[in-house]
Protein backbone atom coordinates (compact mmCIF):
# COMPACT_ATOMS: atom_id res chain seq x y z
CA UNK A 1 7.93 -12.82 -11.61
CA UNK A 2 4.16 -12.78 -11.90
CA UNK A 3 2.13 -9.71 -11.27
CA UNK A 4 0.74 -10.37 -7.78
CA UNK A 5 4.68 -11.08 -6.38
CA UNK A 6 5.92 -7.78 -7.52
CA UNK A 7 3.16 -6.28 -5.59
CA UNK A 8 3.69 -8.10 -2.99
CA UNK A 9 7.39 -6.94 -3.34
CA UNK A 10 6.55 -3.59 -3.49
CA UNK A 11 4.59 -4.08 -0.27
CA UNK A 12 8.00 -5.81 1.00
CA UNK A 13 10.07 -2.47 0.11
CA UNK A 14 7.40 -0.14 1.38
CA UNK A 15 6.77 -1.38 4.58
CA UNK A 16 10.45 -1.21 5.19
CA UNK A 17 11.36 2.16 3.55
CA UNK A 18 8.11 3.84 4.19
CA UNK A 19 8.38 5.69 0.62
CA UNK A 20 10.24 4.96 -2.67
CA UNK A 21 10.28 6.07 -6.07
CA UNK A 22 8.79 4.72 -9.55
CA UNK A 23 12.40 4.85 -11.34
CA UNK A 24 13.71 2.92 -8.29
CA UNK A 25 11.03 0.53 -8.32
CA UNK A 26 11.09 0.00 -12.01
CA UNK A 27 14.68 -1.15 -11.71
CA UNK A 28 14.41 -3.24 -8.78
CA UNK A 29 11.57 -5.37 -10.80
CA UNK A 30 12.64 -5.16 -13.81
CA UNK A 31 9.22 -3.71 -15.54
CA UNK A 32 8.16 -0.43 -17.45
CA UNK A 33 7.50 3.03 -15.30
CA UNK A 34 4.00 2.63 -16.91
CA UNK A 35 3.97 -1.22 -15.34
CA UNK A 36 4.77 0.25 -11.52
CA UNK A 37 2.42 3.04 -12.06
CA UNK A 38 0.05 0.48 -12.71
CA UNK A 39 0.66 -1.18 -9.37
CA UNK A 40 0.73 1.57 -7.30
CA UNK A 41 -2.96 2.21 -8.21
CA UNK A 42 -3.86 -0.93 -7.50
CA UNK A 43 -2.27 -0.52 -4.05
CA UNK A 44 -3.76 3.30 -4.13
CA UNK A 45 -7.14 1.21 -4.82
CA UNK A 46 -6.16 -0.82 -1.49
CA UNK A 47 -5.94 2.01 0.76
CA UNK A 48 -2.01 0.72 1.03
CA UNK A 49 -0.50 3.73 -0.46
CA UNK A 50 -0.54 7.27 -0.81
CA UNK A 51 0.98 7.99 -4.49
CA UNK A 52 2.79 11.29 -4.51
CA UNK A 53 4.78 12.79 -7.62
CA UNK A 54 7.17 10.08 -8.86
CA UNK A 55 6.60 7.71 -5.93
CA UNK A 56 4.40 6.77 -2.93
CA UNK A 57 4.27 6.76 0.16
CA UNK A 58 3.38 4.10 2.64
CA UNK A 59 -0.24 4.60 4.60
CA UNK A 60 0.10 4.33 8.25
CA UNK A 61 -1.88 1.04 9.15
CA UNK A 62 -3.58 2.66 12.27
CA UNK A 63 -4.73 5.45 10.38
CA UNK A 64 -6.79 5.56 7.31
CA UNK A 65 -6.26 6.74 3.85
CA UNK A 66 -7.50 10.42 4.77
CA UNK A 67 -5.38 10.59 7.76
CA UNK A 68 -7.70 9.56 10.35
CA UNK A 69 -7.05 7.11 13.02
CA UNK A 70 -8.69 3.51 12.66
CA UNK A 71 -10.71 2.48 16.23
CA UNK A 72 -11.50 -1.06 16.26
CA UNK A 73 -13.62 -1.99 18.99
CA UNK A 74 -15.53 -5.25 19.95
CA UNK A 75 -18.89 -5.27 21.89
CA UNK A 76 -20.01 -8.27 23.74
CA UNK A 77 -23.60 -8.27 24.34
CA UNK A 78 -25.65 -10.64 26.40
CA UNK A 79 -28.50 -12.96 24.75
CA UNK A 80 -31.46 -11.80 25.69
CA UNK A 81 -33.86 -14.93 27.00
């Protein structure tokens, strides 16, 4: 398994179990603690995750890495003439 599927596994797992640990994760693909902790800043880097001690935690996608909820909002203006 390349590098970019076990993220994307890792994204799999999280968005189903909301939070899971590096030991856990280490065993499920087969790779270092160092290697995971290595993802999960990539996915930190993202704004995907929130790493804790040992693990991380799943970012709400309506809300942003800080907590705050996400507006998006289109405007349709007229052409001027």
């Amino acid at each position: 398994m390349f590098t970019l599927q076990r993220i994307e596994k890792i994204k799999e797992i999280l968005r189903e179990k909301k939070q899971i640990d590096v030991q856990s994760l280490s065993r499920i693909l087969k790779v270092s603690d160092v290697t995971v902790r290595k993802y999960l800043d990539k996915l930190k880097e993202e704004g995907f995750i929130t790493k804790t001690h040992g693990g991380a935690v799943l970012i709400d996608d309506k809300k942003n890495s800080k907590g705050h909820k996400l507006i998006s909002q289109i405007v349709i203006l007229p052409l001027s003439n």
